[in-house]
Structures are given as C-alpha cells and as structure tokens.
C-alpha atoms as a PDB file:
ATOM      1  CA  UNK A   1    -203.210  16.666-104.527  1.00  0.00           C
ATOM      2  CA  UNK A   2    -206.565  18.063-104.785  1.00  0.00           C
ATOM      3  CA  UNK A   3    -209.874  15.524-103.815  1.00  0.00           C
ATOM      4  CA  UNK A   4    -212.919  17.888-105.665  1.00  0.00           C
ATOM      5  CA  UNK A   5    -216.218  16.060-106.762  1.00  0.00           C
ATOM      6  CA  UNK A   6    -217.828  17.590-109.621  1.00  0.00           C
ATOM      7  CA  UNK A   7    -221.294  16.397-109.981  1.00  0.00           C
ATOM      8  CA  UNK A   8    -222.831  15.807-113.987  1.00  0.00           C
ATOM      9  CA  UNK A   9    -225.857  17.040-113.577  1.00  0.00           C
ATOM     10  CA  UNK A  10    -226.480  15.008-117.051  1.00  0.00           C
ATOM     11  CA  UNK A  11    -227.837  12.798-113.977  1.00  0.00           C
ATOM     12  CA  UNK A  12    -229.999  15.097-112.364  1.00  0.00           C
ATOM     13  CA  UNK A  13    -234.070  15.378-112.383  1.00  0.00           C
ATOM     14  CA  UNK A  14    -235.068  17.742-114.909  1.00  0.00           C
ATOM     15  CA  UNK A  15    -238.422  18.344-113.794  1.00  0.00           C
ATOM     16  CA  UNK A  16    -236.983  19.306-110.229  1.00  0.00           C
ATOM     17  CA  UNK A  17    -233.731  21.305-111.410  1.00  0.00           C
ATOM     18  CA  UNK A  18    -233.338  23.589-108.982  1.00  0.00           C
ATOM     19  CA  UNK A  19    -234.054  21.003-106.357  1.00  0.00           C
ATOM     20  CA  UNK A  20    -231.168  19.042-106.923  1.00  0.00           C
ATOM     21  CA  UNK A  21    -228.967  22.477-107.525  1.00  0.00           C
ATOM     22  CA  UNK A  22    -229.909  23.154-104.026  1.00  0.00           C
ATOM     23  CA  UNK A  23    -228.487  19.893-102.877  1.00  0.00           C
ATOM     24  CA  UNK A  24    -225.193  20.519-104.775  1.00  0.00           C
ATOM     25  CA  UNK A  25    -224.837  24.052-103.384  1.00  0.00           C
ATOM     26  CA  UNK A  26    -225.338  23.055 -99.474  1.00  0.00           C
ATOM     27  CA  UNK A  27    -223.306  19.527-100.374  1.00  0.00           C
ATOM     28  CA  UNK A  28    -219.758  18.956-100.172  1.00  0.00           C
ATOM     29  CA  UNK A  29    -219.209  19.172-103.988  1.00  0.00           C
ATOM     30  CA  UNK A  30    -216.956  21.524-105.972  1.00  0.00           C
ATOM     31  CA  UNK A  31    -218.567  22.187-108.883  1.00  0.00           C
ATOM     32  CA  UNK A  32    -221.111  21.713-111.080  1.00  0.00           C
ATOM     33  CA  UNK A  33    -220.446  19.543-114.104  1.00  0.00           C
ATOM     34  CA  UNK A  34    -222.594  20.400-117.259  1.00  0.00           C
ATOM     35  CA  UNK A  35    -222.081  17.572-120.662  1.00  0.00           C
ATOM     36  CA  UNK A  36    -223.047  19.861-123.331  1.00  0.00           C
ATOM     37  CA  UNK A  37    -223.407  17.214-126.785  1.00  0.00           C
ATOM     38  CA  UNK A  38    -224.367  17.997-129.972  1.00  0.00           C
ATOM     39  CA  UNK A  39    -225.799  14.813-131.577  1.00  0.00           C
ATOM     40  CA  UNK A  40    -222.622  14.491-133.815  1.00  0.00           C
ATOM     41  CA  UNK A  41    -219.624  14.640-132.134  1.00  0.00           C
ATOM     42  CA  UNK A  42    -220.931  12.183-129.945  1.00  0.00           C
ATOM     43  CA  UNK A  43    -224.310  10.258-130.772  1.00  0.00           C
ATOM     44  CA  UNK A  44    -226.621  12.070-128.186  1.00  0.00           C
ATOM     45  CA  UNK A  45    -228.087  15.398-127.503  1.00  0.00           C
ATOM     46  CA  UNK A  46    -227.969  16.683-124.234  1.00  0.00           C
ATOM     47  CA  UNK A  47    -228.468  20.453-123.399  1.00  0.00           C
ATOM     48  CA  UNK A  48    -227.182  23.711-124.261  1.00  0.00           C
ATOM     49  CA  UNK A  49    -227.004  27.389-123.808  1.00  0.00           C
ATOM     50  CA  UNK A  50    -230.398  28.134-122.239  1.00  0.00           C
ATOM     51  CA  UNK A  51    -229.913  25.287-119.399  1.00  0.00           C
ATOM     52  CA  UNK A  52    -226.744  26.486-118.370  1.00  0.00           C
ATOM     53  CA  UNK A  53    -227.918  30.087-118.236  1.00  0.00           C
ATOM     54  CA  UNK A  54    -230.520  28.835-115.823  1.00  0.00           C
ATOM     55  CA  UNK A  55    -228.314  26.452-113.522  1.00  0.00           C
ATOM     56  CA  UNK A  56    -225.751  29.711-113.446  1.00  0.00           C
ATOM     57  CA  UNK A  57    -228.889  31.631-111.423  1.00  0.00           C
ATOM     58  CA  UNK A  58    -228.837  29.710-108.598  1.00  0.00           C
ATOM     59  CA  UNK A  59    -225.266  27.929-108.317  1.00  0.00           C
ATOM     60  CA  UNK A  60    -223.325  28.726-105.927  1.00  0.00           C
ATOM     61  CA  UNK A  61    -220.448  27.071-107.021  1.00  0.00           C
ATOM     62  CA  UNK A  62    -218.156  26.906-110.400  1.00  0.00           C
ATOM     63  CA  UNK A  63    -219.913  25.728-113.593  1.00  0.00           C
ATOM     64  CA  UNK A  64    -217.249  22.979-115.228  1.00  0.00           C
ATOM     65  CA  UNK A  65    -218.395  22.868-118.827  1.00  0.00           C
ATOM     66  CA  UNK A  66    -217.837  19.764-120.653  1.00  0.00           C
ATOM     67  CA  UNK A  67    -218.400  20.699-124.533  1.00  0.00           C
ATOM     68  CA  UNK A  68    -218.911  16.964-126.304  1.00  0.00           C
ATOM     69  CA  UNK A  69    -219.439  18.817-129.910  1.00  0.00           C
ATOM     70  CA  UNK A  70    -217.372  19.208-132.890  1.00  0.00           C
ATOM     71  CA  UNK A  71    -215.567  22.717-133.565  1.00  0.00           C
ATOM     72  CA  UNK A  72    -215.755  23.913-129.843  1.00  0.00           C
ATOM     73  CA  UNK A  73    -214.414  26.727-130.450  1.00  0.00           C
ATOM     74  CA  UNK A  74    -217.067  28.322-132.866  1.00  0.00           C
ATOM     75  CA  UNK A  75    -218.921  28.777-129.462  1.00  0.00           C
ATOM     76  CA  UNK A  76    -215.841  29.723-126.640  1.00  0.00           C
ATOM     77  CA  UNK A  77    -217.986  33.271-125.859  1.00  0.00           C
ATOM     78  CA  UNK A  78    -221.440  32.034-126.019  1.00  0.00           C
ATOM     79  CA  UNK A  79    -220.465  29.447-122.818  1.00  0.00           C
ATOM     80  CA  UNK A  80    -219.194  31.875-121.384  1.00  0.00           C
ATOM     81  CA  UNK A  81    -221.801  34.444-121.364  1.00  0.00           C
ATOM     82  CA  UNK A  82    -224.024  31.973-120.209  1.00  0.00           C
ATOM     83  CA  UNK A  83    -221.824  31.360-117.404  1.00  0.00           C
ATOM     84  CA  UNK A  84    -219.170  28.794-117.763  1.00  0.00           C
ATOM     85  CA  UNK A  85    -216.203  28.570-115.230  1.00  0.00           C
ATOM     86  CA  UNK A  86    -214.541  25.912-116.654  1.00  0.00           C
ATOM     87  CA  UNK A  87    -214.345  24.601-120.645  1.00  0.00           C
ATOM     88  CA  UNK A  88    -213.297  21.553-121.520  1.00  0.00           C
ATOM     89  CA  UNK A  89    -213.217  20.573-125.799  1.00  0.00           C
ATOM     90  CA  UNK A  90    -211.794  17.608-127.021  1.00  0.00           C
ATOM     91  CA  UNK A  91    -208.850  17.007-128.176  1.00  0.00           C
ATOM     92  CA  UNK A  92    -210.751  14.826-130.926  1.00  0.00           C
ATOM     93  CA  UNK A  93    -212.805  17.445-132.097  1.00  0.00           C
ATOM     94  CA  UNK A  94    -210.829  20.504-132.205  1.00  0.00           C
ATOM     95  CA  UNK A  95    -208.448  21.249-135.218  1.00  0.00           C
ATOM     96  CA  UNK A  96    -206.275  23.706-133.819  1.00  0.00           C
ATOM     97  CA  UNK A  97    -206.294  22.700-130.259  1.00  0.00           C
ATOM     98  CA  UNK A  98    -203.509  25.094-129.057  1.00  0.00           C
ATOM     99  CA  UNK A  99    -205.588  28.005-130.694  1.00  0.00           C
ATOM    100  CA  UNK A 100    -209.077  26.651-128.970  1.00  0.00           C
ATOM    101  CA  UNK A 101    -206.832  26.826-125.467  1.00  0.00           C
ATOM    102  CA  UNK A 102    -205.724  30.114-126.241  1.00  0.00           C
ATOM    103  CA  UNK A 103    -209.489  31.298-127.144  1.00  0.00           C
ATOM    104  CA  UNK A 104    -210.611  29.692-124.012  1.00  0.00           C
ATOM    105  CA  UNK A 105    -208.506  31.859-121.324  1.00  0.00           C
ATOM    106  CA  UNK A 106    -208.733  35.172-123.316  1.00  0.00           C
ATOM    107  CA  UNK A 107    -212.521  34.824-122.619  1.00  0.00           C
ATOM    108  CA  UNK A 108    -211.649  34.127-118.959  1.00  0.00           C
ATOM    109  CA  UNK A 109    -212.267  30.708-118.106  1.00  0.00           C
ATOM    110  CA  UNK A 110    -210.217  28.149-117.563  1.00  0.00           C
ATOM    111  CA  UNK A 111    -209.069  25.455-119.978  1.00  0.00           C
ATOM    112  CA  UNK A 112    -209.263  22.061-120.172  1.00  0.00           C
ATOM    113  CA  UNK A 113    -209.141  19.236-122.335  1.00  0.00           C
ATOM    114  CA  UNK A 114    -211.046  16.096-122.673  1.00  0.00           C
ATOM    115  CA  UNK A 115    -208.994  12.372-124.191  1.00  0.00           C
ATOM    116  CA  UNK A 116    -211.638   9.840-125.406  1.00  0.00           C
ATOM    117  CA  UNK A 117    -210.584   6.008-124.608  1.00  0.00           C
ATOM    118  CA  UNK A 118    -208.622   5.197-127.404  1.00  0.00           C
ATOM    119  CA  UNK A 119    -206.187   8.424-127.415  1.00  0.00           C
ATOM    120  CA  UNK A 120    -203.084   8.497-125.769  1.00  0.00           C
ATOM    121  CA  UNK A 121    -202.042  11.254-123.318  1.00  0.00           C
ATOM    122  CA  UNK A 122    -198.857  11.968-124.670  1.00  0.00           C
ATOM    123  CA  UNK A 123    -200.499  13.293-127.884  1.00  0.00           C
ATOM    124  CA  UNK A 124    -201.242  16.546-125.154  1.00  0.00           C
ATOM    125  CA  UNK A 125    -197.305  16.993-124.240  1.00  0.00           C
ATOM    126  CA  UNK A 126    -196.874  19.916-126.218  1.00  0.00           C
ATOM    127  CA  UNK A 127    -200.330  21.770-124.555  1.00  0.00           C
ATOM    128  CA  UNK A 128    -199.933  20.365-120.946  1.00  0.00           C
ATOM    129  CA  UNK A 129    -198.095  23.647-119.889  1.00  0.00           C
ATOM    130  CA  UNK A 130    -201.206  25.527-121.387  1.00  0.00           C
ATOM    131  CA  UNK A 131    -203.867  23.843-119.495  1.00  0.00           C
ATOM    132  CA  UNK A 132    -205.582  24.043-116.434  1.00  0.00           C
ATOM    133  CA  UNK A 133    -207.433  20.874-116.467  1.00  0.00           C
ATOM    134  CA  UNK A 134    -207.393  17.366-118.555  1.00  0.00           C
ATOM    135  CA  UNK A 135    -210.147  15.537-118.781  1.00  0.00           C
ATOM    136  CA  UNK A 136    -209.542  11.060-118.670  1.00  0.00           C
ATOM    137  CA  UNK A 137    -212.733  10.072-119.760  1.00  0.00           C
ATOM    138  CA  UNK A 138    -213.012   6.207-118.291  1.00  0.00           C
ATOM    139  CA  UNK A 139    -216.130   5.511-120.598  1.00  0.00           C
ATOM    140  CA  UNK A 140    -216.651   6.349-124.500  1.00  0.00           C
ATOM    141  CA  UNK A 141    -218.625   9.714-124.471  1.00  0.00           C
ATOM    142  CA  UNK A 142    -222.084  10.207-124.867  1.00  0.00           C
ATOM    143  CA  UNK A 143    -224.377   8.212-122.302  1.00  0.00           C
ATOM    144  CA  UNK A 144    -224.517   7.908-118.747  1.00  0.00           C
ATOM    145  CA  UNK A 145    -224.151   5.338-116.723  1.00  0.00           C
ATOM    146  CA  UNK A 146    -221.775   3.341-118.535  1.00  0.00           C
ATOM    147  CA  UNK A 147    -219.021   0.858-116.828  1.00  0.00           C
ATOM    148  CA  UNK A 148    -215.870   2.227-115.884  1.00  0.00           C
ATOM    149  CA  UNK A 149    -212.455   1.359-118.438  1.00  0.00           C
ATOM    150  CA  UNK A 150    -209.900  -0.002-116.187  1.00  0.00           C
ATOM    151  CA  UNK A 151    -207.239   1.344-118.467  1.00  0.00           C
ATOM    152  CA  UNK A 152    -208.132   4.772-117.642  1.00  0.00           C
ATOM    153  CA  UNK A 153    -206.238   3.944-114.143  1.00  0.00           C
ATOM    154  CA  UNK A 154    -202.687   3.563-115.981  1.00  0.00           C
ATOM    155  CA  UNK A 155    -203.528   6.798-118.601  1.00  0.00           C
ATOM    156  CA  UNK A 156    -204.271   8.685-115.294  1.00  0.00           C
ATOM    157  CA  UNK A 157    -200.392   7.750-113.527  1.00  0.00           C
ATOM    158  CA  UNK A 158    -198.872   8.324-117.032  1.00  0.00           C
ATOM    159  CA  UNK A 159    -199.853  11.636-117.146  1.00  0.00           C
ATOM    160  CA  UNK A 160    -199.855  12.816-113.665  1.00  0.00           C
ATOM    161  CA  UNK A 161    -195.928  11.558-114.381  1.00  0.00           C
ATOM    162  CA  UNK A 162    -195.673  13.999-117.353  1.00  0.00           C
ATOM    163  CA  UNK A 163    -197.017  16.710-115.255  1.00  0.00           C
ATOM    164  CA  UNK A 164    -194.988  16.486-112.600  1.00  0.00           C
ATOM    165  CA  UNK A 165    -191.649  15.956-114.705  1.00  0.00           C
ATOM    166  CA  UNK A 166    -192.923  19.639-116.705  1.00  0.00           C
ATOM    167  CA  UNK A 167    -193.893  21.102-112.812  1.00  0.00           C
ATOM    168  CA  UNK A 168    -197.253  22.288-114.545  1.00  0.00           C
ATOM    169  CA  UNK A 169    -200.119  23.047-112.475  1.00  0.00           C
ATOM    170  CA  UNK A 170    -202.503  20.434-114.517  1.00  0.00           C
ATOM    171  CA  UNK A 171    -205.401  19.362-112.613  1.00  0.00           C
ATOM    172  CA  UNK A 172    -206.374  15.683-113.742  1.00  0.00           C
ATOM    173  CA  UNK A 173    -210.249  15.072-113.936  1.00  0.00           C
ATOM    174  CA  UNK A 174    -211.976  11.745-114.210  1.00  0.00           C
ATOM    175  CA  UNK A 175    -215.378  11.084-115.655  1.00  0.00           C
ATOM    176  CA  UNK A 176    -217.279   7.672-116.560  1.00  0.00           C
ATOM    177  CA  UNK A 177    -218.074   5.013-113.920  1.00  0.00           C
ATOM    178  CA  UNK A 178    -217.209   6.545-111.155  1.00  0.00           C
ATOM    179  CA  UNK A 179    -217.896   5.200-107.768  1.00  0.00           C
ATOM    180  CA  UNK A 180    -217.204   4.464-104.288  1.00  0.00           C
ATOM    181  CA  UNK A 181    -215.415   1.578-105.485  1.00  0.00           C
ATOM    182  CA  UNK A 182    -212.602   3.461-107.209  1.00  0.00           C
ATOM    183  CA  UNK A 183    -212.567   6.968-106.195  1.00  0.00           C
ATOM    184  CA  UNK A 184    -209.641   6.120-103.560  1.00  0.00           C
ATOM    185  CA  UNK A 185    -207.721   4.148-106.502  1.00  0.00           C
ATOM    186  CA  UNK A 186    -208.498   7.357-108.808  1.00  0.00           C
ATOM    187  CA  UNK A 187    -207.233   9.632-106.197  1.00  0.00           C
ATOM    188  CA  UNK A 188    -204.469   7.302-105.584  1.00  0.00           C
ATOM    189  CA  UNK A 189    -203.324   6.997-109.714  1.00  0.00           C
ATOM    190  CA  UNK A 190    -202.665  11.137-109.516  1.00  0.00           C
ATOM    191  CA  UNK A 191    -206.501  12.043-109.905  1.00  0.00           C
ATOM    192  CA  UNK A 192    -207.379  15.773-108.480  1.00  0.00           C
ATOM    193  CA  UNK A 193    -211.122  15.803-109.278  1.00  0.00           C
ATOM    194  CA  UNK A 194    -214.199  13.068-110.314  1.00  0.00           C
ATOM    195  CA  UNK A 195    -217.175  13.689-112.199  1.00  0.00           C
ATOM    196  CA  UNK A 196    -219.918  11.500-110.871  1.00  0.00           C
ATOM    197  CA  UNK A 197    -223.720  11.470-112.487  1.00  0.00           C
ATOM    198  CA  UNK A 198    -225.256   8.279-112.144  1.00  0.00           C
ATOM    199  CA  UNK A 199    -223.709   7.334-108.647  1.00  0.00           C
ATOM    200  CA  UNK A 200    -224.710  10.431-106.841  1.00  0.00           C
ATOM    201  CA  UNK A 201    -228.460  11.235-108.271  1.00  0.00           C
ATOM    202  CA  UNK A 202    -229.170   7.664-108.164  1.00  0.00           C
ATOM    203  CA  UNK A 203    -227.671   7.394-104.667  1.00  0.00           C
ATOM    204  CA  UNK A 204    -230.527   7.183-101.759  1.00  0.00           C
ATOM    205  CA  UNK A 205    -228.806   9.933-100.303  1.00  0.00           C
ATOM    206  CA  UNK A 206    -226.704  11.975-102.889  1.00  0.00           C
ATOM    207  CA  UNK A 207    -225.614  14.710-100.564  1.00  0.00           C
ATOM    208  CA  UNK A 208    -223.791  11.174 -98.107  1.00  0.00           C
ATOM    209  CA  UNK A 209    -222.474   9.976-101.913  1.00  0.00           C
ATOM    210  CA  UNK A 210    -220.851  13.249-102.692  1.00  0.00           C
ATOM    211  CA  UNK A 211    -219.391  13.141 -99.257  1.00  0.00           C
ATOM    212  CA  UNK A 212    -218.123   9.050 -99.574  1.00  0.00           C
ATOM    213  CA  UNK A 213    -215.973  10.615-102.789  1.00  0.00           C
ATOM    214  CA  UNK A 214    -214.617  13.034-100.860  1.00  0.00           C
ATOM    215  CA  UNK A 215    -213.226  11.136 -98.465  1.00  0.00           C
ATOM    216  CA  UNK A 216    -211.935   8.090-100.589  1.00  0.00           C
END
C-alpha cells in the first residue's frame, strides 16, 4: 500500500505562489493537487488553464489535476498541454465515462475518477480495470475546509475490496477533511494517497504537517 500526500494547493497563498511551491518541492509530498471548478458543476470558481501552466514551471513533482466541471472531457488536451500528470473527472459529470478514461490515457496522463458523497462505488465496477486512480471525496465538492464524512471510511474498504478481488492496480485517493486525526484510519481503510489543503497551509509548519501524514 502506497502512503503519498498530495497537497490542494486550492489552500495555498496566492499572492506568494511560488513560495509555497517551493515548500512542496523540498517537502515530503508527492504531488501537487490542483481543484480546477467551473462555477456549475460545483458552485465555485477556482482556477484554470493559465495557473496550472504557471505552477508546472517550477514543480518539481507530478501535477494531480482534479477537474470539478461538467463535460471534462471537452478539455482532456488543453490540461494536458498545460501540464497535467494526473486527471481526475467525475463520474457525475461525465456522460460517457469509459470514453472520457479512454481520452484521458491516449493524451498521456493518467486517469482517475472522482465519487461525490452520495454515489456508490460499485457504480465504477465496470471502469475499475481502466483506471489508475479513484478519487473518495469525504466532503461535497466545491469549498475548502469542510468537515470530514465519516462514511467515506466504509466507501474507502468497499472498494479497496473490489480492487483487490479484480487484482487491478487502482490507487485509492482521499480528499475533504483530512487530518492528522484520520490519515492512519484512511491509510488503514485501503487508502494509497490524501489530498490535504486546509490542514497543511494552515498548519504553523506545513512542511512538519505534510510529514505527520506521511507517517500516519
């Protein structure tokens, strides 16, 4: 089982961007997670394409993509040009999932795919296979710093479960409330990777709060 932090940089001080990039690269952190929304799929705006083709400049680690819009895949290149690793749609939002998927690793990235709250993980059984990543979001998309869903803890061991019975490769990612409070039960229900926003940049010392997930 993997133990990667991805940091939402959703959290992080846009006036000192490259500041805080910094701290990621020399941290213990994985990637770099980037919540791209669109107003409508979700009911903030965030950033887009211009941000991320910035942050790509001086990351030194993978850009994980989090694309909280509706239709997804009407921009699969355009994330990628500007530098995406990793893109994740949601299953909520995109139509013909399997074709999004398909889209997704043809442009080179891997895939993931986000389930909101309310939608159960076997509704991804006949995709798992397919995937490199699901996404359990543990809050309802489209803020930060919301509380964490205690459900998500029994959606995370169901479908670690249905991994492991297919032998996929599936990472399982967490985002929404995460904390030094729960990363080791998160880690402990099947998760590979958290996102964290709020808890790191908010953290006194966000390089020691990257470091506390790690180790959960």
């Amino acid at each position: 089982m993997s133990r990667l932090v991805s940091p939402s940089m959703l959290s992080a001080n846009f006036l000192h961007l490259e500041k805080d990039i910094e701290m990621i690269n020399q941290s213990e952190a994985d990637w770099f997670h980037l919540d791209v929304m669109d107003g409508m799929y979700v009911p903030n705006i965030s950033f887009g394409l211009p941000v991320i083709q910035q942050i790509k400049k001086k990351a030194e680690k993978p850009l994980d993509v989090h694309l909280m819009i509706e239709k997804p895949e009407r921009y699969i290149d355009d994330f990628k040009n500007a530098g995406a690793d990793i893109l994740t749609v949601h299953l909520e939002a995109s139509t013909h999932l399997h074709r999004t998927i398909q889209a997704i690793k043809a442009a080179g990235m891997k895939a993931g795919v986000a389930l909101n709250p309310h939608t159960n993980v076997s509704l991804l059984d006949d995709v798992l296979v397919d995937l490199d990543m699901v996404l359990i979001m543990s809050v309802n998309p489209g803020f930060g710093g919301q509380n964490f869903i205690p459900q998500a803890i029994h959606k995370i061991k169901k479908l670690h479960n249905q991994i492991e019975s297919l032998g996929a490769r599936t990472l399982i990612q967490v985002d929404g409330g995460v904390d030094d409070k729960n990363a080791a039960e998160l880690y402990h229900a099947g998760a590979d990777c958290l996102v964290a926003g709020s808890y790191v940049f908010k953290s006194a010392d966000p390089m020691a709060a990257i470091s506390k997930l790690k180790k959960a």
